[in-house]
PDB file of N, CA and C in Angstrom:
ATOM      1  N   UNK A   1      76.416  87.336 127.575  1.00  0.00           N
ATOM      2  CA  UNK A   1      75.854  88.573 128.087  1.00  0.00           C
ATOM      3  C   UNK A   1      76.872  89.703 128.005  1.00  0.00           C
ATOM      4  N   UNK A   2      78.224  89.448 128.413  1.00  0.00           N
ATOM      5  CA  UNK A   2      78.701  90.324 128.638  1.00  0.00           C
ATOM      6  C   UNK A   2      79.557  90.992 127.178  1.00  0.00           C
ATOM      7  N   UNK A   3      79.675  89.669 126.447  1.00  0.00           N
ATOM      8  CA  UNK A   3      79.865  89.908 124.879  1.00  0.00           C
ATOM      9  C   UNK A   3      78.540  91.102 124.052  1.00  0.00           C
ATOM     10  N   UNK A   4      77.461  91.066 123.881  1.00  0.00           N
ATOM     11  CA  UNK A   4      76.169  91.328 123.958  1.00  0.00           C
ATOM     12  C   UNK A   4      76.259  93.145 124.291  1.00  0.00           C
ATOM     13  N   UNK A   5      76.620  92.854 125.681  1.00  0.00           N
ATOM     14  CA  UNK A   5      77.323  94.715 126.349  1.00  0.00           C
ATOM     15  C   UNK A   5      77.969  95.234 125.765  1.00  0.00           C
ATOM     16  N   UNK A   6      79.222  94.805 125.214  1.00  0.00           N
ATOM     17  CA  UNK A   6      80.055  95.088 124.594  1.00  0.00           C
ATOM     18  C   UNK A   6      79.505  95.371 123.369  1.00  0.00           C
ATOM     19  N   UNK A   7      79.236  95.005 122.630  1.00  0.00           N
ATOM     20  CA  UNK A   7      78.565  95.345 120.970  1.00  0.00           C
ATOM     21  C   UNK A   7      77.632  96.339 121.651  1.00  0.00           C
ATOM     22  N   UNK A   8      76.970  96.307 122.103  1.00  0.00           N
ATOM     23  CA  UNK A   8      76.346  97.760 122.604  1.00  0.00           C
ATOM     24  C   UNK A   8      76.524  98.948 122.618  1.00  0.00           C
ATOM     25  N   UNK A   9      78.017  98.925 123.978  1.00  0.00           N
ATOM     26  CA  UNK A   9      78.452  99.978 124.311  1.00  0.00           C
ATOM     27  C   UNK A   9      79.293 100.225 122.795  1.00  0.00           C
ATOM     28  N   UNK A  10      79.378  99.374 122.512  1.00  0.00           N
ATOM     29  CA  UNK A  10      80.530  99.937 120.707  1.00  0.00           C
ATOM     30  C   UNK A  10      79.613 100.407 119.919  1.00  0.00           C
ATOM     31  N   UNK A  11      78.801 100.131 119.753  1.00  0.00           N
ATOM     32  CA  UNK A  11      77.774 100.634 119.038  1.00  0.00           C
ATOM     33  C   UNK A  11      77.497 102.113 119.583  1.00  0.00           C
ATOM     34  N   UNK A  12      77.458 102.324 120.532  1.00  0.00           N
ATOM     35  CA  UNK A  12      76.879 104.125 121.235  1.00  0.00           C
ATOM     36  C   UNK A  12      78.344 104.670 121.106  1.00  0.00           C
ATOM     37  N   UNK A  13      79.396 104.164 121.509  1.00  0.00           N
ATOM     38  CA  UNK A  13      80.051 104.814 121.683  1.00  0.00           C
ATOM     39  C   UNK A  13      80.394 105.614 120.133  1.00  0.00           C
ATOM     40  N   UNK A  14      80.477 104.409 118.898  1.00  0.00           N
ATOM     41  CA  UNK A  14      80.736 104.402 117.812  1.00  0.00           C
ATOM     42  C   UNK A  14      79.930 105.970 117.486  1.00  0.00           C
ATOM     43  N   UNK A  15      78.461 106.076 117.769  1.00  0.00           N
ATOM     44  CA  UNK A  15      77.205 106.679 117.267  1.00  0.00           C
ATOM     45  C   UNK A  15      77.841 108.010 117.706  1.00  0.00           C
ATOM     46  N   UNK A  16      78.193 108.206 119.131  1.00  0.00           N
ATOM     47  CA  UNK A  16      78.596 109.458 119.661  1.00  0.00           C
ATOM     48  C   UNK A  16      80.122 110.262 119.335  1.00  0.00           C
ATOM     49  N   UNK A  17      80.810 109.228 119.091  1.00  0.00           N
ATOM     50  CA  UNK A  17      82.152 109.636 118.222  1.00  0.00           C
ATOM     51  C   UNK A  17      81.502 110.337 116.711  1.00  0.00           C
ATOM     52  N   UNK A  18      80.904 109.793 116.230  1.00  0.00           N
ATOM     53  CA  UNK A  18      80.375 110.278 114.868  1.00  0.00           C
ATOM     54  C   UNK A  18      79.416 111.747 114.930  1.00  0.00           C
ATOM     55  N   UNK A  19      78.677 111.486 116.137  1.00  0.00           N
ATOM     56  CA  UNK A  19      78.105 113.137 116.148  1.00  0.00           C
ATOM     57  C   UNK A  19      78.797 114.076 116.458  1.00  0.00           C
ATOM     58  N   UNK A  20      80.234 113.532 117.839  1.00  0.00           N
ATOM     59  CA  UNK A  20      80.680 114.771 117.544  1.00  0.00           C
ATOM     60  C   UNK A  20      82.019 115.224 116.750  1.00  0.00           C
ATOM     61  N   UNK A  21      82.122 114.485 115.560  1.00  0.00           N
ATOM     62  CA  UNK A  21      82.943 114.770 114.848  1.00  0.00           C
ATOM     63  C   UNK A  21      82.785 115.996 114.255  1.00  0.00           C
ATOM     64  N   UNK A  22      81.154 116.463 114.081  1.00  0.00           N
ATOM     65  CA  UNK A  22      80.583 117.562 113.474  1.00  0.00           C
ATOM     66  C   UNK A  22      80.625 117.432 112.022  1.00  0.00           C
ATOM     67  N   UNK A  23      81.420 116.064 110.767  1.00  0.00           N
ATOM     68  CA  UNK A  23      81.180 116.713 109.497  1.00  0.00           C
ATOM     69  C   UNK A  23      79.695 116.358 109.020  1.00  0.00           C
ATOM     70  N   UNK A  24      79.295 115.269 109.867  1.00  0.00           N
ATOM     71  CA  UNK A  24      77.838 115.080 109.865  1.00  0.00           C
ATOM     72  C   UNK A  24      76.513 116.071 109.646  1.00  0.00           C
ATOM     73  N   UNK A  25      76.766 117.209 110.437  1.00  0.00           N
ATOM     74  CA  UNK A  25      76.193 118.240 110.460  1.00  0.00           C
ATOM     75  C   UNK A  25      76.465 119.164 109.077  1.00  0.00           C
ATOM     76  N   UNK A  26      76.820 119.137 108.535  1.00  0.00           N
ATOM     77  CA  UNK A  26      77.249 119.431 107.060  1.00  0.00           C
ATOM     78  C   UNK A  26      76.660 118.631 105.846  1.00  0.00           C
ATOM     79  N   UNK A  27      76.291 117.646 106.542  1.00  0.00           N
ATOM     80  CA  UNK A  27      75.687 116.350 105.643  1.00  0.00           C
ATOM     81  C   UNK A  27      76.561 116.025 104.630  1.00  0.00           C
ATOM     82  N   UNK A  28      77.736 115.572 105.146  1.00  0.00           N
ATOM     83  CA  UNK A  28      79.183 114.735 104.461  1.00  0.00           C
ATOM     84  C   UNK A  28      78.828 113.570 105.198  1.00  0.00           C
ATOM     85  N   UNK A  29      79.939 112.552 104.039  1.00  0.00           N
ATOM     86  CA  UNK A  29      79.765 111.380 104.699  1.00  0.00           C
ATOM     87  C   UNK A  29      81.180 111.305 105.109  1.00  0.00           C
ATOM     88  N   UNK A  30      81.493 109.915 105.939  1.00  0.00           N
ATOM     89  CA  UNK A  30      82.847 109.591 105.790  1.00  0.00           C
ATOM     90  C   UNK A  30      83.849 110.037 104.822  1.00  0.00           C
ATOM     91  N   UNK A  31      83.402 108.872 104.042  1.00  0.00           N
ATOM     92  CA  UNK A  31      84.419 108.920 103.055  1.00  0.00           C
ATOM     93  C   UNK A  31      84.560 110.788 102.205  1.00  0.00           C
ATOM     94  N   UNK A  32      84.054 111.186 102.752  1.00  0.00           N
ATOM     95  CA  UNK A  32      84.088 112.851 102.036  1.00  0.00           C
ATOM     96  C   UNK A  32      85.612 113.300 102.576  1.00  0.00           C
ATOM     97  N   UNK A  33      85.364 113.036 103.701  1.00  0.00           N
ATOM     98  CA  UNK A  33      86.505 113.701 104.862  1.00  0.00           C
ATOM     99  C   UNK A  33      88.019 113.152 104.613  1.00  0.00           C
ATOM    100  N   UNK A  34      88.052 111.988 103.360  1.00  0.00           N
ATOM    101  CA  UNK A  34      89.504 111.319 103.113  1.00  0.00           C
ATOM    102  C   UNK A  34      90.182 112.374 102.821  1.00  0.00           C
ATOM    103  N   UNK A  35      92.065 112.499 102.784  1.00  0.00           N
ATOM    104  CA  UNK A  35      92.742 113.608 102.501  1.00  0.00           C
ATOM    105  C   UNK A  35      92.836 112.835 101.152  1.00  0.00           C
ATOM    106  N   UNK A  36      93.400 113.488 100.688  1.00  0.00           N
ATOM    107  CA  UNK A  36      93.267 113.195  98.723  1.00  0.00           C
ATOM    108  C   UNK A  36      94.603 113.326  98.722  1.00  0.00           C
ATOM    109  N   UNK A  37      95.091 112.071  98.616  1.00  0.00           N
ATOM    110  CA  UNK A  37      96.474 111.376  97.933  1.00  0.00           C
ATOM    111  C   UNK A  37      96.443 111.138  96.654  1.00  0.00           C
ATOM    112  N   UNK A  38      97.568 110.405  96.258  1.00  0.00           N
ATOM    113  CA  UNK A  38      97.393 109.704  94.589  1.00  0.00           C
ATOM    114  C   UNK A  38      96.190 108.934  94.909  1.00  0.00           C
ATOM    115  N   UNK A  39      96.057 108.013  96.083  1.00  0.00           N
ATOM    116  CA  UNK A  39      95.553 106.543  95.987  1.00  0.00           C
ATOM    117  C   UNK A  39      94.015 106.889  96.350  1.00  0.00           C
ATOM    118  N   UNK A  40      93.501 107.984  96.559  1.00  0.00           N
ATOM    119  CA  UNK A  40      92.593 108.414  96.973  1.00  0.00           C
ATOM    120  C   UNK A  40      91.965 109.299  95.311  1.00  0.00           C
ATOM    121  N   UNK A  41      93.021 110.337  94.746  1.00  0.00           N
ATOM    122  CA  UNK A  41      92.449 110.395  93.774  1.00  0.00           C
ATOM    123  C   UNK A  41      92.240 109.633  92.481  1.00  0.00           C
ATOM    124  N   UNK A  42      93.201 108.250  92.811  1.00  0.00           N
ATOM    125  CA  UNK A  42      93.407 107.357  91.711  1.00  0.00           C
ATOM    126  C   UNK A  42      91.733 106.537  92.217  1.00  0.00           C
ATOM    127  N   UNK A  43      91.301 105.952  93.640  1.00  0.00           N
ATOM    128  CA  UNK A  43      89.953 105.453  93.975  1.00  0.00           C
ATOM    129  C   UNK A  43      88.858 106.847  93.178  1.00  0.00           C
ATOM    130  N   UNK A  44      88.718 107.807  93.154  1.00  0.00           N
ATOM    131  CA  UNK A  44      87.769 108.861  92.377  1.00  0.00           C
ATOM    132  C   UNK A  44      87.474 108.548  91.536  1.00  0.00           C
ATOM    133  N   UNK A  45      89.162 108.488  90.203  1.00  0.00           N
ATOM    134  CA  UNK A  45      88.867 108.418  89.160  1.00  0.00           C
ATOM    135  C   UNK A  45      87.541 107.103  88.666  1.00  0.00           C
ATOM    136  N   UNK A  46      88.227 106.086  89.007  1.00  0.00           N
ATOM    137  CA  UNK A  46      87.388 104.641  89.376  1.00  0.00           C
ATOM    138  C   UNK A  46      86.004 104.677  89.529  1.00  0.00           C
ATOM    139  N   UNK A  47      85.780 105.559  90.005  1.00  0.00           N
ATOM    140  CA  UNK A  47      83.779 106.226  90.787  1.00  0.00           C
ATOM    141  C   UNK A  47      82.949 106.235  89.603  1.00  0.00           C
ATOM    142  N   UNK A  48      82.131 105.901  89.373  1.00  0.00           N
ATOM    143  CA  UNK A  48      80.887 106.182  88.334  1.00  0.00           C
ATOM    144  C   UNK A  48      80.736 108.109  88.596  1.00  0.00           C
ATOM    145  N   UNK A  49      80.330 108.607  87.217  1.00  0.00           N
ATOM    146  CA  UNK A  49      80.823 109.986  87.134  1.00  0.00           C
ATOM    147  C   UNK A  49      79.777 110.801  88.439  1.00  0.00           C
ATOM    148  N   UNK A  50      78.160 109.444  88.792  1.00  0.00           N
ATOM    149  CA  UNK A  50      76.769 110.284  89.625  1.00  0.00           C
ATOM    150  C   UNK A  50      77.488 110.729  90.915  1.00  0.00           C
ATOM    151  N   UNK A  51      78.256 109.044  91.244  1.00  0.00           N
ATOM    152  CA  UNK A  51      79.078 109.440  92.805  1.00  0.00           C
ATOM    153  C   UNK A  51      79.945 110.720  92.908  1.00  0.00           C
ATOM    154  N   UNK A  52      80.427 110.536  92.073  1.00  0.00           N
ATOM    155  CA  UNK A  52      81.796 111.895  91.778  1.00  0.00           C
ATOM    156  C   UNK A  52      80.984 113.178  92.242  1.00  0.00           C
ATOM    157  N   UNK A  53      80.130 113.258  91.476  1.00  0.00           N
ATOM    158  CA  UNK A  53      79.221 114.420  91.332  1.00  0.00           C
ATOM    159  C   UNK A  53      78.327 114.697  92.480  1.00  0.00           C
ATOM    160  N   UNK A  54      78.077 114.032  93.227  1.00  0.00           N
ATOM    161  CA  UNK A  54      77.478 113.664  94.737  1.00  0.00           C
ATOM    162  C   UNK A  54      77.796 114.389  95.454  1.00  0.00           C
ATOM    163  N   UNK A  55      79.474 113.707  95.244  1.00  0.00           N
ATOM    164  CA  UNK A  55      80.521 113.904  96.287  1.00  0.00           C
ATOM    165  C   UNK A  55      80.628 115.291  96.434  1.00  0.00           C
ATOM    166  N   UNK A  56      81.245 115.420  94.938  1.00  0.00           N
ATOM    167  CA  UNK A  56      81.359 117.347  95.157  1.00  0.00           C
ATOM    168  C   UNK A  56      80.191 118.311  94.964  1.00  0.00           C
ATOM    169  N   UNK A  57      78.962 118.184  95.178  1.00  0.00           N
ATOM    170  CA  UNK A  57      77.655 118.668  95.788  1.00  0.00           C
ATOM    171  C   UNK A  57      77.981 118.652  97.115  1.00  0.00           C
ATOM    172  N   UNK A  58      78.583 117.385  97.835  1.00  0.00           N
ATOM    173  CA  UNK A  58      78.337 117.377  99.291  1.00  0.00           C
ATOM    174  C   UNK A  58      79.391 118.560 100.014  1.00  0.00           C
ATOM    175  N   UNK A  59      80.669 118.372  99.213  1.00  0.00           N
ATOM    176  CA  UNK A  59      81.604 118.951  99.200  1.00  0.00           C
ATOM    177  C   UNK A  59      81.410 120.443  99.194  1.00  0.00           C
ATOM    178  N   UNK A  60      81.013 120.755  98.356  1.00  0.00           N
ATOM    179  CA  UNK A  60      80.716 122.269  98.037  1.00  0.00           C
ATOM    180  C   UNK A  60      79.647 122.959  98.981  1.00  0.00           C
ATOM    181  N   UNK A  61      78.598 122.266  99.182  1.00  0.00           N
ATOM    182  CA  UNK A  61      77.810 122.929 100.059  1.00  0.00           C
ATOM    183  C   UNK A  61      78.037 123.006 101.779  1.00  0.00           C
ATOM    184  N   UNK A  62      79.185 122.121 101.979  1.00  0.00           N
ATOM    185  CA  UNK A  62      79.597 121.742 102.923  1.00  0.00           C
ATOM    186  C   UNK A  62      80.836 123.089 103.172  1.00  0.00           C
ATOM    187  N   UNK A  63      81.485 123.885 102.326  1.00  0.00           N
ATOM    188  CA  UNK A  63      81.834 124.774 102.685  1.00  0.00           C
ATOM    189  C   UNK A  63      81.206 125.962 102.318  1.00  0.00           C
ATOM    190  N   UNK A  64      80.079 125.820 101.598  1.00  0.00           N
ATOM    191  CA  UNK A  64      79.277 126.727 101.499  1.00  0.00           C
ATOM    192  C   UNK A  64      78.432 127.332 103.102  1.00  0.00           C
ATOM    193  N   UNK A  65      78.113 126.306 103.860  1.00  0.00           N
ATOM    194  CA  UNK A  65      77.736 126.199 104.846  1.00  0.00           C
ATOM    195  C   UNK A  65      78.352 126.954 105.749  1.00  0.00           C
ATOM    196  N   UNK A  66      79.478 126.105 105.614  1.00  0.00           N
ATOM    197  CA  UNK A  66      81.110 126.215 106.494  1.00  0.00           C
ATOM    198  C   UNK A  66      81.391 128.442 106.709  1.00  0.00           C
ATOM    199  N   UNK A  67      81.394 128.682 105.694  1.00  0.00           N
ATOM    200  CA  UNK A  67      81.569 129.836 105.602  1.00  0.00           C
ATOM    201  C   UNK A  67      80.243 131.136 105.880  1.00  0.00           C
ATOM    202  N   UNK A  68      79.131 130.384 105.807  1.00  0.00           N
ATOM    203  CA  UNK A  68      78.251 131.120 106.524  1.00  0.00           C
ATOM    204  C   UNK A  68      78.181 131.385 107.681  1.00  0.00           C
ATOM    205  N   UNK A  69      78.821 129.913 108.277  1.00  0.00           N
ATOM    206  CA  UNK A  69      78.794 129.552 109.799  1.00  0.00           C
ATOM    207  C   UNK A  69      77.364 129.299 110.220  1.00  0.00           C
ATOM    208  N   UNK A  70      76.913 128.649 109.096  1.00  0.00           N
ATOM    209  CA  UNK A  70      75.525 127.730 109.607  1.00  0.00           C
ATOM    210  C   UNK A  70      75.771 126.428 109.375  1.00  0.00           C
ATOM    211  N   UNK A  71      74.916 125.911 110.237  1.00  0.00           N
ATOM    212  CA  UNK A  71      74.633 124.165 109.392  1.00  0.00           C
ATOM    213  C   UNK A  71      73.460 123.599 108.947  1.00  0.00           C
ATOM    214  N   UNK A  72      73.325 122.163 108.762  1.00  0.00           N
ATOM    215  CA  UNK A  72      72.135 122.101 107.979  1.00  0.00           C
ATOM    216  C   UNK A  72      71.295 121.600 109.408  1.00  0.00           C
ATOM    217  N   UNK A  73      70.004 122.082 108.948  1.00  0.00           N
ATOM    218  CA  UNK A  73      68.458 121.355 109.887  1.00  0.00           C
ATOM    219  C   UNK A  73      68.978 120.179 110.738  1.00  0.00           C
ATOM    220  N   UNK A  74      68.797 119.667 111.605  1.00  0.00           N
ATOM    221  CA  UNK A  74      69.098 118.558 112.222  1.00  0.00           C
ATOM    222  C   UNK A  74      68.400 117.159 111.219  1.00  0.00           C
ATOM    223  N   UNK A  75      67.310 117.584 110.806  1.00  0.00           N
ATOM    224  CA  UNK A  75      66.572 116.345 109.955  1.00  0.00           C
ATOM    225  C   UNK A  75      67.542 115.924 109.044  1.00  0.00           C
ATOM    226  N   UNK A  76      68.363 117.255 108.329  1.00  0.00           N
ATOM    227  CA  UNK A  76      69.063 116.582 107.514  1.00  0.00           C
ATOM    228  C   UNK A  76      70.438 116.497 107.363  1.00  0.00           C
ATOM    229  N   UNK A  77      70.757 116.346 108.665  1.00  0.00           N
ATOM    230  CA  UNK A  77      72.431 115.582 109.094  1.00  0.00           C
ATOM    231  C   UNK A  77      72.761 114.062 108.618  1.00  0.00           C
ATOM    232  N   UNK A  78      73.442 114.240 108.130  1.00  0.00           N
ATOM    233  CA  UNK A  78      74.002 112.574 108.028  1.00  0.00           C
ATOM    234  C   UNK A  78      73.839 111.542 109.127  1.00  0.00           C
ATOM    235  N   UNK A  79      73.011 110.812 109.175  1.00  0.00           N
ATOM    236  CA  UNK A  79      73.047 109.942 109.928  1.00  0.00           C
ATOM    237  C   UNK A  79      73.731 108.475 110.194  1.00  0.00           C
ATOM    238  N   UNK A  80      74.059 108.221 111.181  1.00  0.00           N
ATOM    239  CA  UNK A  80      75.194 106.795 111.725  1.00  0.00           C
ATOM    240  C   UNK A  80      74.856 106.235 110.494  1.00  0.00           C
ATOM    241  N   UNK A  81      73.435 105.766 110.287  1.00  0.00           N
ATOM    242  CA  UNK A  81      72.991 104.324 110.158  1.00  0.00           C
ATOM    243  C   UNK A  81      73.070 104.704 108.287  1.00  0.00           C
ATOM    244  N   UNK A  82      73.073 105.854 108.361  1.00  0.00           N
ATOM    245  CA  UNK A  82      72.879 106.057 106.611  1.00  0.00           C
ATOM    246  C   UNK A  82      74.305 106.171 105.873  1.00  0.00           C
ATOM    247  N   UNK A  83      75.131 106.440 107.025  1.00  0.00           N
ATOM    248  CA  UNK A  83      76.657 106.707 106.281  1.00  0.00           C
ATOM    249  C   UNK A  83      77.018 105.463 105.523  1.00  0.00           C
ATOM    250  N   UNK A  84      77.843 105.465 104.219  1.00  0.00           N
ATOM    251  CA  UNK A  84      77.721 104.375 103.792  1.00  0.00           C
ATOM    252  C   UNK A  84      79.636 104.155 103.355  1.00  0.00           C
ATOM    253  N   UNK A  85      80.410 103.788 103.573  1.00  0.00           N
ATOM    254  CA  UNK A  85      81.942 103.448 103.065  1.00  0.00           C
ATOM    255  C   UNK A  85      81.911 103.689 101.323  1.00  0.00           C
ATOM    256  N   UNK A  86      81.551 104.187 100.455  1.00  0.00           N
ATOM    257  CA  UNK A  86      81.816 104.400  99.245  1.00  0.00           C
ATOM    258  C   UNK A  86      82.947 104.181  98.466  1.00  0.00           C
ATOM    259  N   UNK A  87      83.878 105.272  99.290  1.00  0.00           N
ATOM    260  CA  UNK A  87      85.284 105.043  98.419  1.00  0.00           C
ATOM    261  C   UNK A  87      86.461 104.194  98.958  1.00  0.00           C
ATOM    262  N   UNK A  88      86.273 103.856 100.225  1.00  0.00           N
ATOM    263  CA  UNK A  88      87.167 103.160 101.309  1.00  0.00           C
ATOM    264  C   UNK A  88      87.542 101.867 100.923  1.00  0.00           C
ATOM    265  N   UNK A  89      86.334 100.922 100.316  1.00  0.00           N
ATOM    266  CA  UNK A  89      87.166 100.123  99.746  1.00  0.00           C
ATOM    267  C   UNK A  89      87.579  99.924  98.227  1.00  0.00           C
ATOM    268  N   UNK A  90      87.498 100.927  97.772  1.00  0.00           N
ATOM    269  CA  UNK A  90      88.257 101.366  96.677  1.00  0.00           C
ATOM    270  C   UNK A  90      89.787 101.548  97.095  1.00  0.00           C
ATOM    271  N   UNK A  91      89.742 102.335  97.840  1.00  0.00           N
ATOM    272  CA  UNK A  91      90.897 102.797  98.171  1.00  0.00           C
ATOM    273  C   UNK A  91      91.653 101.929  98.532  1.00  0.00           C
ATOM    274  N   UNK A  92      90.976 100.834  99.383  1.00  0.00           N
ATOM    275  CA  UNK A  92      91.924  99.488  99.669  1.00  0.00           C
ATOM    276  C   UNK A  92      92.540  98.647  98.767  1.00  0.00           C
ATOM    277  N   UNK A  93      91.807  98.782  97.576  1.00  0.00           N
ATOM    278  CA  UNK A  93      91.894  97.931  96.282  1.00  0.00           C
ATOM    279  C   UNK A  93      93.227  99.297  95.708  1.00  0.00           C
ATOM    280  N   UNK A  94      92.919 100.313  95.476  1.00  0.00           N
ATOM    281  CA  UNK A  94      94.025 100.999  95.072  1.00  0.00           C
ATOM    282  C   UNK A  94      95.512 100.600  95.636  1.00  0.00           C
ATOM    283  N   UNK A  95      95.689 100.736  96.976  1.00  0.00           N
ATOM    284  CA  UNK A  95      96.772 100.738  98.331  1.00  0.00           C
ATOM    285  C   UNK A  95      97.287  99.073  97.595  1.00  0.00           C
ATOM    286  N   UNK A  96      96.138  98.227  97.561  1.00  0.00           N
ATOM    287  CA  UNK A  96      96.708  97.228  97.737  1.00  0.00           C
ATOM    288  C   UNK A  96      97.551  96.446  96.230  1.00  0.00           C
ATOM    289  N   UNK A  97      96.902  97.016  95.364  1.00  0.00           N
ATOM    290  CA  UNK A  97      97.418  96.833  94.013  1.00  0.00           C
ATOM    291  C   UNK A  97      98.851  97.772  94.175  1.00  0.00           C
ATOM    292  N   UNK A  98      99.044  99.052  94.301  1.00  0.00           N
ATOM    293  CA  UNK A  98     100.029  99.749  94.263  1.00  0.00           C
ATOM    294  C   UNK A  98     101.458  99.121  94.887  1.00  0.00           C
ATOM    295  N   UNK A  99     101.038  98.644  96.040  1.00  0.00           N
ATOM    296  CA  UNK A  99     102.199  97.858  96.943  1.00  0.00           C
ATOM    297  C   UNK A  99     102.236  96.615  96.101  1.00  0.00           C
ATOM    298  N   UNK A 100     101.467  95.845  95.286  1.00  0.00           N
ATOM    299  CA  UNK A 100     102.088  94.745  94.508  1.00  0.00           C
ATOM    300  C   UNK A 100     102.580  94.756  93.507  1.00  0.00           C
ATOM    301  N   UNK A 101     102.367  96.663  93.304  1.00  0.00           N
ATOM    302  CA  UNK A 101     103.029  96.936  91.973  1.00  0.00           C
ATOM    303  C   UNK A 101     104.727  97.158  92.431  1.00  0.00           C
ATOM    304  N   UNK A 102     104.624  97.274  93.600  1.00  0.00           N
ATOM    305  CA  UNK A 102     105.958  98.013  93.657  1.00  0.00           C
ATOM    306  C   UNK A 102     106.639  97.227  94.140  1.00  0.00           C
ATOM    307  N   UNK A 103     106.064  96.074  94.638  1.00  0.00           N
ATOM    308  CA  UNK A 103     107.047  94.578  95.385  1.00  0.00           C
ATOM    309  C   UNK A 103     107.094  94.236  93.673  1.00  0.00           C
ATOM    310  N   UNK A 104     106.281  93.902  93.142  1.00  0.00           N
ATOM    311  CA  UNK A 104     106.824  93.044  91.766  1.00  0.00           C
ATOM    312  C   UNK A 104     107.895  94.121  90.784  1.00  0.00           C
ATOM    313  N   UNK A 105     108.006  95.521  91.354  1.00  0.00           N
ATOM    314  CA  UNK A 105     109.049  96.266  90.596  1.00  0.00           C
ATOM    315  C   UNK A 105     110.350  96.151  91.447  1.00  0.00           C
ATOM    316  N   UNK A 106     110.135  95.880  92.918  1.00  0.00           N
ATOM    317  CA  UNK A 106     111.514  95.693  93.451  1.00  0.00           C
ATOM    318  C   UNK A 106     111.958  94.378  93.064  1.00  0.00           C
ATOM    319  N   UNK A 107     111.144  93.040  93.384  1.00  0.00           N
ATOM    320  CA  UNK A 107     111.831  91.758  92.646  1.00  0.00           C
ATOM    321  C   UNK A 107     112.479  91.709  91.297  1.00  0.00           C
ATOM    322  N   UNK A 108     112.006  92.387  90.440  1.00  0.00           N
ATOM    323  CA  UNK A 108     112.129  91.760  89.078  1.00  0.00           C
ATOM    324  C   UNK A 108     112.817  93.108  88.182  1.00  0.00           C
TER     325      UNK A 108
END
């Protein structure tokens, strides 16, 4: 039961951290909001060219917005359940290759 609560309250709490982050309201996803490193633009390159192109639609209108100082309709905010991790585990696969590149360049 009290396990049960817990996934609950993580769950709302999760939901309400995400609304008021506000990039939602812009209709970005997560992964929009990454800062763009090598390992972040090296995960891009990697992207099928539609995602890429998505991205910077979401991107662009998102300061298009930004600078009006409007946002979008509530209908069409990004929602919890629709956000989806895209580039994140890319990025893990980037991070994690890079550090075995660089342990197998310090050994050898």
């Amino acid at each position: 039961m009290a396990l049960r609560t817990t996934a609950v309250l993580r769950s709302s709490l999760s939901k309400w951290a995400y609304n008021l982050s506000g990039f939602n309201k812009y209709g970005l996803l997560r992964d929009d909001c990454l800062y763009e490193n090598e390992d972040v633009q090296e995960a891009l390159r990697r992207l099928p060219d539609h995602v890429v192109d998505e991205r910077n639609f979401r991107l662009v209108r998102a300061t298009q917005l930004s600078l009006q100082k409007i946002v979008l309709p509530k209908e069409e905010w990004t929602k919890y359940e629709e956000d989806k991790l895209y580039l994140t585990p890319i990025v893990e696969q980037v991070i994690k290759e890079r550090k075995e590149r660089e342990k197998w360049e310090k050994e050898y």
